[in-house]
Protein backbone atom coordinates (compact mmCIF):
# COMPACT_ATOMS: atom_id res chain seq x y z
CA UNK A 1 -4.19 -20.16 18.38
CA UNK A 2 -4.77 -17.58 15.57
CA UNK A 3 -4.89 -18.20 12.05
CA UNK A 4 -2.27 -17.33 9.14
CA UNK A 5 -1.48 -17.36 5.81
CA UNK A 6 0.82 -20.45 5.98
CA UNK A 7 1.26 -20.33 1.89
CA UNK A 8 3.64 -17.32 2.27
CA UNK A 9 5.04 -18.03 5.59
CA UNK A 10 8.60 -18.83 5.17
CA UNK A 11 9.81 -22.00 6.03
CA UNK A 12 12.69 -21.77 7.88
CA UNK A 13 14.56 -18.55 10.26
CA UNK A 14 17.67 -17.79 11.94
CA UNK A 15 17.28 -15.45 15.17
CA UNK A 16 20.80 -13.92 16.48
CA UNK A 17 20.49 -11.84 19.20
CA UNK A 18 22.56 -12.00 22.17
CA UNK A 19 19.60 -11.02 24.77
CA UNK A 20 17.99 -15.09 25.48
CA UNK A 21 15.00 -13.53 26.12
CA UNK A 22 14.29 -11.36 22.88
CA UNK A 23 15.41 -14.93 21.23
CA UNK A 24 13.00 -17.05 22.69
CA UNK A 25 10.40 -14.57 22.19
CA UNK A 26 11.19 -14.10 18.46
CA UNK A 27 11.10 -18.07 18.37
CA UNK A 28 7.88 -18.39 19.42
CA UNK A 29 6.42 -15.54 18.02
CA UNK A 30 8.05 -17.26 14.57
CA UNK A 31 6.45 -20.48 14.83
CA UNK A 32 3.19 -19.55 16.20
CA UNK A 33 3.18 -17.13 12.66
CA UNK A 34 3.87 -21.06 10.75
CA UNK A 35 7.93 -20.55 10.48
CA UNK A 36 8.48 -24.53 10.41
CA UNK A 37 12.17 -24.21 11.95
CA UNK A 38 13.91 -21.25 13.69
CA UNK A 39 17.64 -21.80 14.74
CA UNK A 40 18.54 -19.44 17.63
CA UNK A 41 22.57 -18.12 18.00
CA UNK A 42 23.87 -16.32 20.54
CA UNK A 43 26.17 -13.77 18.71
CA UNK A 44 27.69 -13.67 14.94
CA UNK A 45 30.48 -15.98 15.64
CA UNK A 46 27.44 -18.42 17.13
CA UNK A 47 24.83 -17.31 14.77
CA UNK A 48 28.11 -18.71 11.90
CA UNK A 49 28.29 -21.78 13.16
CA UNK A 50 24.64 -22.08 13.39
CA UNK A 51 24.21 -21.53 9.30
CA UNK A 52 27.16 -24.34 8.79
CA UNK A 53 25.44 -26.87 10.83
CA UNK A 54 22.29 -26.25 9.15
CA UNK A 55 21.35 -28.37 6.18
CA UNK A 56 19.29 -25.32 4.39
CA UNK A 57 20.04 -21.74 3.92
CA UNK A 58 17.79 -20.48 6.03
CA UNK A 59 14.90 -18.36 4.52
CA UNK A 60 15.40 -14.97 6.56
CA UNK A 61 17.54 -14.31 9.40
CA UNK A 62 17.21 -11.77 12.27
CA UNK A 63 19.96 -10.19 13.49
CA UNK A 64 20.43 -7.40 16.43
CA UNK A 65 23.41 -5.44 15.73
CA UNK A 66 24.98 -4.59 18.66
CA UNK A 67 26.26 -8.03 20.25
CA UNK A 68 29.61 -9.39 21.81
CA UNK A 69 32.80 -11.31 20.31
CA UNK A 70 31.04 -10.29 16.51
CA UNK A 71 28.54 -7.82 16.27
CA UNK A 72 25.85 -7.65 13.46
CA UNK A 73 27.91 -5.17 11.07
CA UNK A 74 30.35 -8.17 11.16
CA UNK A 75 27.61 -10.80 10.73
CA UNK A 76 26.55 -9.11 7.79
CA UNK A 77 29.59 -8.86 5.81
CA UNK A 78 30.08 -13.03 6.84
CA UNK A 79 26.37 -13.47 5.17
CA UNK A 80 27.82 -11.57 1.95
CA UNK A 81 30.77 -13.22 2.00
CA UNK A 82 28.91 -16.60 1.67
CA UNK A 83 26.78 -14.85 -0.53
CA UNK A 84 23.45 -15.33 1.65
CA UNK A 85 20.27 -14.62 -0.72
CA UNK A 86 17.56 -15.05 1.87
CA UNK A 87 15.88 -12.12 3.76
CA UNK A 88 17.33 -10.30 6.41
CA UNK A 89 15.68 -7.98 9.15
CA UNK A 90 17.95 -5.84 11.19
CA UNK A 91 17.07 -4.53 14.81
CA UNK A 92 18.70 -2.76 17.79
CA UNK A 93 17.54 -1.36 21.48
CA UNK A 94 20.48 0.49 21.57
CA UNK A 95 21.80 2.92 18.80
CA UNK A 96 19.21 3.77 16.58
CA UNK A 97 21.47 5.54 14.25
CA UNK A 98 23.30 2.58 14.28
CA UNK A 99 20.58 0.52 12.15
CA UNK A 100 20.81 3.33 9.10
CA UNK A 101 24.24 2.55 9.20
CA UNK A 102 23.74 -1.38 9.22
CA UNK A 103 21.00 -0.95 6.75
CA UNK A 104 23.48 0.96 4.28
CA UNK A 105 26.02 -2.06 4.62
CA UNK A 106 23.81 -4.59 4.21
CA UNK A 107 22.17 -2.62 1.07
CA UNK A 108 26.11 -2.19 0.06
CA UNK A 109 26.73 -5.80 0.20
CA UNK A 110 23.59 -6.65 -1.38
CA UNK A 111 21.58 -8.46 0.85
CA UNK A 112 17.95 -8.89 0.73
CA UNK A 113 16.67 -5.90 3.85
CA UNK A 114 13.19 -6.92 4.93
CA UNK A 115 13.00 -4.56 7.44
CA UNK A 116 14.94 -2.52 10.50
CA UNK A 117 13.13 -2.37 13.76
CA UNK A 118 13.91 -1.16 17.50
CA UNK A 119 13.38 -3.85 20.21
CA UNK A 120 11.08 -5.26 21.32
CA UNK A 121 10.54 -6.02 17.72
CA UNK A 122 6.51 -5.87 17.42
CA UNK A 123 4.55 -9.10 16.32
CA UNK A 124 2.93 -6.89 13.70
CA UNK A 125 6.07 -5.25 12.25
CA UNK A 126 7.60 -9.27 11.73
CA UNK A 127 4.51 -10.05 10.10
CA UNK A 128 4.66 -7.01 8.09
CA UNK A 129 8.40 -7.81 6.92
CA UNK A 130 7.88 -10.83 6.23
CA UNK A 131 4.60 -10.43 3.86
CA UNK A 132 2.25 -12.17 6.23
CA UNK A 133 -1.28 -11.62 6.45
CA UNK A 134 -3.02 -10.70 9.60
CA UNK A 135 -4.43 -12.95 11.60
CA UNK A 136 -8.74 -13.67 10.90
């Protein structure tokens, strides 16, 4: 297993994405980067319920915008609404104008943007977002 900087690694992530693979991809990816805990939901409604069972706020969540019953443009104006503060990174395999536009809301609301990506979100891009150095 590679090496990383485990002082700036973030502790703790939220991955919503309705595609189970991309999730469980970005979960492992996370961990094996020294993410202690990453929650996994299914959608925004999911991906809601998620951050009230959770004890902390997690550190950065990643979010796909284009998802079923509430998509990420809805997602994000639930994490302003509970005034979220940690990082968020946006992504999409679908519409790429679509993340400008997400990016602009998010900005609008005033959430933290780490990044926007296109899927399959590249190891090196997360660790880029997320200020991690590169493996020795």
């Amino acid at each position: 297993m590679s090496q990383t900087n485990l002082q700036s690694a973030p502790q703790s992530a939220l991955v919503v994405d309705d595609d189970e693979f991309s999730r469980e991809i970005l979960r492992k990816n996370l961990l094996q980067m020294g993410v202690a805990e990453v929650a996994l939901a299914s959608n925004g409604l999911d991906g809601v319920a998620v951050l009230d069972r959770l004890v902390n706020t997690p550190d950065f969540l990643i979010c796909d915008i284009f998802m079923p019953d509430m998509d990420g443009i809805e997602f994000i104006a639930e994490l302003s609404r509970r005034n979220y503060s940690g990082g968020l990174i946006l992504m999409t395999g679908v519409n790429l104008d679509m993340l400008d536009v997400a990016l602009d809301i998010a900005t609008l609301h005033g959430l933290r943007v780490l990044g926007c990506f296109t899927k399959p979100l590249k190891r090196e891009l997360l660790r880029q977002a997320l200020g991690l150095t590169s493996p020795d």
